[in-house]
Protein backbone atom coordinates (compact mmCIF):
# COMPACT_ATOMS: atom_id res chain seq x y z
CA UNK A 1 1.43 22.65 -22.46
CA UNK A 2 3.96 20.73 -20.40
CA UNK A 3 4.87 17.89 -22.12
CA UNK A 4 5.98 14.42 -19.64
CA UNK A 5 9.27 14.61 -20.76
CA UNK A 6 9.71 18.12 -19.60
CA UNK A 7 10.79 18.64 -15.64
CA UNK A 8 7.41 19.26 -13.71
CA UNK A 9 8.40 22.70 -11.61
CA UNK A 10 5.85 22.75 -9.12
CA UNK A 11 5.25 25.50 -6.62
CA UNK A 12 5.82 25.21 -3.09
CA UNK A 13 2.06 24.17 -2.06
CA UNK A 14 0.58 24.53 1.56
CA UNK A 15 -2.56 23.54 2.27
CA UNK A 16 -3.25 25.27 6.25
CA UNK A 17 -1.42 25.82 9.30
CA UNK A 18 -3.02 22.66 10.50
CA UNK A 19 -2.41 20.32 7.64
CA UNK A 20 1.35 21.24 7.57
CA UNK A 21 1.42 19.72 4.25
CA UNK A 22 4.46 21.20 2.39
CA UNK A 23 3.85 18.92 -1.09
CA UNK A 24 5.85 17.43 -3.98
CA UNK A 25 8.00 17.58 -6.60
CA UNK A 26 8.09 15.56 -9.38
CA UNK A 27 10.95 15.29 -11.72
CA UNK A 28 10.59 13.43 -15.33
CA UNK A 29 13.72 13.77 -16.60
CA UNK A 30 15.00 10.55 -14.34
CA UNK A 31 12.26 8.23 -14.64
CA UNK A 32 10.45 6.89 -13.24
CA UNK A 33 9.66 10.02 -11.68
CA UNK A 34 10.82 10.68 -8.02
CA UNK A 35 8.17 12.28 -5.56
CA UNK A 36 8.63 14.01 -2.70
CA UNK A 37 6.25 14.77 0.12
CA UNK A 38 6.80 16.64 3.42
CA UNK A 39 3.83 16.24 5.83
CA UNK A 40 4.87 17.76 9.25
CA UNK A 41 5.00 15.32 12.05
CA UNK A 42 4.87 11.94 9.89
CA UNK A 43 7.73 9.58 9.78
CA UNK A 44 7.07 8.55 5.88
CA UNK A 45 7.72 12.15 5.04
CA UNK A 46 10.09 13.26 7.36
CA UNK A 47 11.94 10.29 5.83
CA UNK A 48 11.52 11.34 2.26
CA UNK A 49 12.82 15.06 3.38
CA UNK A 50 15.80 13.68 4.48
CA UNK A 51 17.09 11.22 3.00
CA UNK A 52 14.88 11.89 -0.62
CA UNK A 53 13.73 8.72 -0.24
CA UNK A 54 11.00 6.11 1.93
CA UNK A 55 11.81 2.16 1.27
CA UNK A 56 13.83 3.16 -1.86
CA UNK A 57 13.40 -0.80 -3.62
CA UNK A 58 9.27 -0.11 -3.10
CA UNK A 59 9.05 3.95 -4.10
CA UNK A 60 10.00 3.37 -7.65
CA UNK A 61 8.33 1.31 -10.68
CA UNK A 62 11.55 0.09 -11.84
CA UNK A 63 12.92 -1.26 -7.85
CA UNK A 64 9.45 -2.69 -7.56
CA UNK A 65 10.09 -4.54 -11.27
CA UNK A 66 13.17 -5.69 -9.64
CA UNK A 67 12.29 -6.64 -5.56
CA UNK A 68 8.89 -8.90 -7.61
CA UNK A 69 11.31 -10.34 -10.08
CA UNK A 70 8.76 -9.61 -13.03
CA UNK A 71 7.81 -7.34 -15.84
CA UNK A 72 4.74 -5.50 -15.28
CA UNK A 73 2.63 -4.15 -17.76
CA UNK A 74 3.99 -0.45 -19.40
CA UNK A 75 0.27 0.57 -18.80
CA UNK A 76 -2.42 -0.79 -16.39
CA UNK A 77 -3.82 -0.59 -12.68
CA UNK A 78 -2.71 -0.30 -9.15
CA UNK A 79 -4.71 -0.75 -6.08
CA UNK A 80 -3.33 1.10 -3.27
CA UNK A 81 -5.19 -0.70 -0.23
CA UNK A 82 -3.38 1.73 2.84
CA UNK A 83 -1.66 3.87 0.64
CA UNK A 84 -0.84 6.36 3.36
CA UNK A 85 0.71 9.74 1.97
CA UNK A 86 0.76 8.11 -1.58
CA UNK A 87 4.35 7.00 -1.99
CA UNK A 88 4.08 3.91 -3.87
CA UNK A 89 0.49 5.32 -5.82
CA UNK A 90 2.38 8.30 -7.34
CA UNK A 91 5.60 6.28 -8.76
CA UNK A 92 2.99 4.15 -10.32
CA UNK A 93 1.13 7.28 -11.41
CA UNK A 94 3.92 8.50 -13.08
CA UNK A 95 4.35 5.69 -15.11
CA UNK A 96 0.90 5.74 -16.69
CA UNK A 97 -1.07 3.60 -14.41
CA UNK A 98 -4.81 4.60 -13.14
CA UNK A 99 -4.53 4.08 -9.39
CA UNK A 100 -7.08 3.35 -6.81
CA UNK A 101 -5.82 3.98 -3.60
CA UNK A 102 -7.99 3.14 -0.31
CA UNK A 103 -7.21 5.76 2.69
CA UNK A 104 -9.10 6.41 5.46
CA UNK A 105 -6.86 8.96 7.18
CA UNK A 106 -8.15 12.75 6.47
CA UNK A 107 -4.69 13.95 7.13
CA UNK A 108 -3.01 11.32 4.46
CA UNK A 109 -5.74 12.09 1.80
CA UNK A 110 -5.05 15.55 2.32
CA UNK A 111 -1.87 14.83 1.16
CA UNK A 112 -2.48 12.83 -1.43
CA UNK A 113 -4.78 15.29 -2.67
CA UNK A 114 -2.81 18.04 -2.69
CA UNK A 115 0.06 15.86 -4.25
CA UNK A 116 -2.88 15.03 -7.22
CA UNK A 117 -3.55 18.64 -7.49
CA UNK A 118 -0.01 19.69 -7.59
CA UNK A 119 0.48 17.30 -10.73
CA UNK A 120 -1.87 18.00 -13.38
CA UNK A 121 -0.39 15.25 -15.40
CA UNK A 122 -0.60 13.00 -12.78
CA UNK A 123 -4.05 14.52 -11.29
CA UNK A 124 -6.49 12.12 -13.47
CA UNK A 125 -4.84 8.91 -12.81
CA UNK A 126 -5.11 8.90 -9.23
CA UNK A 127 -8.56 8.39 -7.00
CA UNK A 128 -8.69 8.20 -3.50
CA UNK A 129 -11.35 6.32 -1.81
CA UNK A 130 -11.88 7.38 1.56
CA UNK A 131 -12.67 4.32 3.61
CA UNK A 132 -11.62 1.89 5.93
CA UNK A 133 -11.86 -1.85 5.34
CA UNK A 134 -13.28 -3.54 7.77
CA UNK A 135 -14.74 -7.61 8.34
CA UNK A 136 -18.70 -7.45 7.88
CA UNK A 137 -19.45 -7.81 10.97
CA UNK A 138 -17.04 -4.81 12.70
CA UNK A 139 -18.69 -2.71 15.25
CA UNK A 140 -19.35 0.56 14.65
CA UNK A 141 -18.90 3.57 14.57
CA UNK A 142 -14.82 3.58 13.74
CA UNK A 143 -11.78 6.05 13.86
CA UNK A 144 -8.85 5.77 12.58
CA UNK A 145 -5.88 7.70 15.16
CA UNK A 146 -2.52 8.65 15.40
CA UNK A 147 0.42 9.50 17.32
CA UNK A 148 2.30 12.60 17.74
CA UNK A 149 5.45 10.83 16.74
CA UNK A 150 4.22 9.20 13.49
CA UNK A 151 0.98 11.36 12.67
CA UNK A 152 0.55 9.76 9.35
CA UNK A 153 0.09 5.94 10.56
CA UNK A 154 -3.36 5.72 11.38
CA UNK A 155 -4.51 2.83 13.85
CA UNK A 156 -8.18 2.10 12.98
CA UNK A 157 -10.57 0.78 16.24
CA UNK A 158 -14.41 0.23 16.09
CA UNK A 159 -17.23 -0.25 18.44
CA UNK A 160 -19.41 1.80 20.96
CA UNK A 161 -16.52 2.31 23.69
CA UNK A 162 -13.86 3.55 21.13
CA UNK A 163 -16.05 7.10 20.95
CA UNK A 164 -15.56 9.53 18.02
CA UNK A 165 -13.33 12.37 17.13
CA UNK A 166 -13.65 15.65 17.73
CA UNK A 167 -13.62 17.96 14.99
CA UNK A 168 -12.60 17.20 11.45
CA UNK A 169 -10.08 19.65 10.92
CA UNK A 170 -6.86 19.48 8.35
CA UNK A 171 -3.99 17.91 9.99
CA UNK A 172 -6.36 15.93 12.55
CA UNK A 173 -4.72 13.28 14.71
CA UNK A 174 -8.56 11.33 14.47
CA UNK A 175 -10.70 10.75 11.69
CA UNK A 176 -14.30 9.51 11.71
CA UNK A 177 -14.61 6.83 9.00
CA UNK A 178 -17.14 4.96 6.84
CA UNK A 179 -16.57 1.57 6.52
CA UNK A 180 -16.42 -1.16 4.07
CA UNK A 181 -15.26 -4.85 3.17
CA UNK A 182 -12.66 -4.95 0.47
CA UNK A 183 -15.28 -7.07 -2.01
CA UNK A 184 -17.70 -4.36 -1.34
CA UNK A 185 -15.40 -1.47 -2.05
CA UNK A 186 -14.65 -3.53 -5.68
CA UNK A 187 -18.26 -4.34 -6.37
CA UNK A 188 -19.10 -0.60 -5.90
CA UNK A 189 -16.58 0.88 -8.15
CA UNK A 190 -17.51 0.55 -11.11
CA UNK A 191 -14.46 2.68 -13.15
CA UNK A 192 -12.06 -0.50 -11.67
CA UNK A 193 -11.79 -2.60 -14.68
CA UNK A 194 -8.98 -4.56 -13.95
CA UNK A 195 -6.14 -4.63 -11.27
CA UNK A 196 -2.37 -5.47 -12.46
CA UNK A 197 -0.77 -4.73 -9.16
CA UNK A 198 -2.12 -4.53 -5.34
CA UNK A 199 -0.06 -2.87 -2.16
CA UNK A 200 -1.35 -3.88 0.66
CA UNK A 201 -0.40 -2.41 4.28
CA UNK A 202 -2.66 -2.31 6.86
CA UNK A 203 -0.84 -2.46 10.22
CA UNK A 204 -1.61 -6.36 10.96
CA UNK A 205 -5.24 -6.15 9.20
CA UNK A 206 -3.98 -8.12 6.36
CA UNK A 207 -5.32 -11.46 6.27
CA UNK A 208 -9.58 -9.50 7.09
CA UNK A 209 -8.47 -7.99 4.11
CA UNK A 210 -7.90 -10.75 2.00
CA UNK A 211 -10.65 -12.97 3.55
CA UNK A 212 -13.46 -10.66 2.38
CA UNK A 213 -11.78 -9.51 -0.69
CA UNK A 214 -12.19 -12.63 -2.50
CA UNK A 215 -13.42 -11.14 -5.96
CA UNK A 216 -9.99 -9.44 -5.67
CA UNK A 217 -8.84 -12.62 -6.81
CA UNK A 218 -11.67 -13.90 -8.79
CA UNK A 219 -12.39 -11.53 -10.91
CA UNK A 220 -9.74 -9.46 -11.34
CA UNK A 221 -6.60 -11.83 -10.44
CA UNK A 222 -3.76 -9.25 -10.33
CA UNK A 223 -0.11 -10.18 -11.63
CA UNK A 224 1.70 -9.12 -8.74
CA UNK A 225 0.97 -8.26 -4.73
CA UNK A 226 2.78 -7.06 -2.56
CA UNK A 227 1.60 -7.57 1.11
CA UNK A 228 3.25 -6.29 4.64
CA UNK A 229 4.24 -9.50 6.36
CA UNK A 230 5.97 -8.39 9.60
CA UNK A 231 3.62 -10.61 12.18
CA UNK A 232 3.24 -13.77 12.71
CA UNK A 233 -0.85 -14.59 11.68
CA UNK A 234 -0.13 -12.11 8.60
CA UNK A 235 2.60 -13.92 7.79
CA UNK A 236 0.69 -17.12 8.16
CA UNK A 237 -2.54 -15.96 5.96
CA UNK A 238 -0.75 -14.76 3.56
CA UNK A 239 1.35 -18.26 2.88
CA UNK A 240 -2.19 -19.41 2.97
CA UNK A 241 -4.07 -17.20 0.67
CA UNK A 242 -1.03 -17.57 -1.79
CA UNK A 243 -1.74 -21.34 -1.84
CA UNK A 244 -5.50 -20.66 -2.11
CA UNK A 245 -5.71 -18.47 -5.26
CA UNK A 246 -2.44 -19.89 -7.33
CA UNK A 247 0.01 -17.36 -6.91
CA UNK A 248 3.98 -18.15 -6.67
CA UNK A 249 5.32 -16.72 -3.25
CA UNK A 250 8.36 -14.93 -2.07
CA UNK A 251 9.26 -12.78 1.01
CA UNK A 252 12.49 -10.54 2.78
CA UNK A 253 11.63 -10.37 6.03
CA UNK A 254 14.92 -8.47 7.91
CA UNK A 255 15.94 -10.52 11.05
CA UNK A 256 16.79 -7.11 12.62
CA UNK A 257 13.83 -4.73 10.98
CA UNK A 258 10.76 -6.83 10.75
CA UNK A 259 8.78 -3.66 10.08
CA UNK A 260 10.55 -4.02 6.76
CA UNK A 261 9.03 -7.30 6.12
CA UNK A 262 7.63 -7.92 2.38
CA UNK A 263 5.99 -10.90 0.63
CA UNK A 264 5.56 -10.70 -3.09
CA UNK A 265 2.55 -12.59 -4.92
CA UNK A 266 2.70 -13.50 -8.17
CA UNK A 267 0.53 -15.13 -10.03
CA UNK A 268 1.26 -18.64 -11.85
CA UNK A 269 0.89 -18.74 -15.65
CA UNK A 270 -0.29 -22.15 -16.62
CA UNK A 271 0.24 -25.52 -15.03
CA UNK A 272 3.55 -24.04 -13.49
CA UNK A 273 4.36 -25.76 -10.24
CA UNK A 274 3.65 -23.52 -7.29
CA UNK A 275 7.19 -22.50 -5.63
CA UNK A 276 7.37 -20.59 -2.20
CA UNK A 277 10.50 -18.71 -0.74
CA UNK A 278 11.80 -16.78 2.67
CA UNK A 279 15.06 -15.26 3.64
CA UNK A 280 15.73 -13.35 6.61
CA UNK A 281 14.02 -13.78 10.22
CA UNK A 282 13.38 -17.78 11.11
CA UNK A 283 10.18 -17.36 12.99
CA UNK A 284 8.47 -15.56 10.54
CA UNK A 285 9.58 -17.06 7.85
CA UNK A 286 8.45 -20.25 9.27
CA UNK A 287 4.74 -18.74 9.65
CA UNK A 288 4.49 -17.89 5.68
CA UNK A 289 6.30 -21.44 4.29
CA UNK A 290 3.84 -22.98 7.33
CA UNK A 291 0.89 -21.30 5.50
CA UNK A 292 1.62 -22.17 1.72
CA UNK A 293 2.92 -26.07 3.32
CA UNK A 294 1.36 -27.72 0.04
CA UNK A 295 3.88 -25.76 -2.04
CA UNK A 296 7.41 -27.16 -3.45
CA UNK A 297 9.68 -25.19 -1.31
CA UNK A 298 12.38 -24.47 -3.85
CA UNK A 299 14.53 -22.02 -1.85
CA UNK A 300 13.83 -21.41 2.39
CA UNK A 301 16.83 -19.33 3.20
CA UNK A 302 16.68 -18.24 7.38
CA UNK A 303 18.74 -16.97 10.03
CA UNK A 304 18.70 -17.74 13.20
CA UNK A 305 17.20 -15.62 16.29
């Protein structure tokens, strides 16, 4: 029996021709463990083929540890909400944690799937629910689509006149999805005890998310988020939503690679005074402090545009 310590050789796995999912490796012996994923056509992966790596400080538990500024728990829960090809779910994964992660993409899942399968260490940690969140009152039906030159980010779009895919094949540009708000998805999992860390990343869907995904915050009031924040009303709700639920707030937002744009949540122990931070591109910057305005703003670092 392989033991965690031991280097995981995994085969060379292919799911179809149409998937063109050529899946991971995982290595042990330089934790936390290092995954990579090759899913033809998608920028994440052909990243990670390349270069070994996709946003290095976010594909590790340790850089994460470091970018949030905290400890996190040695064991505990992620919730993956647009976990894509799995990136961030499998480094936490690795490290013990039981992981949730919310995709609505078939191609992605297939991925992550495959990954899962790949990794019987890592297999039983990991579930992937296959829905998209949506507001309660989205139109339906919904797909989620993609691009030939980034087949792996999905953009999701409801109502009658959007139409539905085609076949549901592996490796599918279109996916037909069920639907769901994010308290809904919570309330009907009942295996999701507790959340220590959330990833959210939902191309600009970000603040529906956290609207009607209160209870995330209610009941299971997570150490640590970490939430896209590379336009303007995300960056605003987010600010806002920190302010809301009692969680100290801190965001990198590149002035030349907004797409790189990251706030960190963390949640306030005690009676400590709320404290709110930005470096890096003015405008946006100005959205999130805008958003949390209440707070003590102990450090707003900008640069011009």
């Amino acid at each position: 029996m392989l033991m965690e310590s031991q280097r995981l050789r995994l085969a060379h796995v292919r799911g179809t021709d149409e998937a063109g999912c050529f899946l991971m490796l995982v290595h042990a012996l330089n934790p936390p463990y290092h995954g990579r994923w090759v899913n033809e056509g998608d920028v994440v992966s052909n990243s990670i083929r390349s270069s070994g790596s996709w946003e290095p400080e976010l594909s590790t538990f340790a850089g994460i540890e470091k970018l949030a500024g905290v400890r996190l728990p040695r064991r505990g829960t992620l919730l993956d909400i647009g976990s894509q090809i799995g990136t961030i779910s499998f480094a936490f994964a690795a490290r013990h944690y039981r992981v949730f992660a919310i995709e609505p993409m078939l191609r992605n899942r297939l991925a992550m799937t495959g990954t899962a399968c790949a990794s019987p260490l890592l297999h039983p940690r990991v579930t992937v629910l296959p829905v998209a969140i949506v507001a309660p009152d989205a139109l339906r039906p919904c797909k989620v689509s993609s691009g030939w030159d980034n087949r792996g980010n999905g953009e999701l779009r409801c109502g009658p006149s959007v139409g539905v895919c085609g076949r549901q094949i592996r490796g599918s540009l279109c996916t037909n999805v069920a639907t769901s708000t994010l308290d809904a998805v919570l309330a009907a999992t009942p295996e999701l005890e507790a959340v220590d860390v959330v990833k959210l990343d939902v191309e600009g869907s970000e603040c529906m998310v956290l609207e009607h995904g209160t209870t995330l915050f209610s009941r299971f009031r997570p150490g640590l988020l970490l939430v896209e924040a590379r336009l303007p009303h995300t960056a605003h709700c987010i600010g806002r939503a920190a302010l809301a639920h009692g969680y100290h707030l801190k965001a990198n937002i590149p002035k030349f690679n907004i797409y790189n744009g990251l706030a960190v949540l963390t949640r306030r122990n005690g009676n400590e005074t709320l404290t709110v931070s930005c470096t890096g591109h003015q405008g946006l910057c100005g959205n999130l402090t805008q958003g949390a305005k209440p707070y003590r703003l102990t450090s707003l670092r900008t640069t011009s545009l």
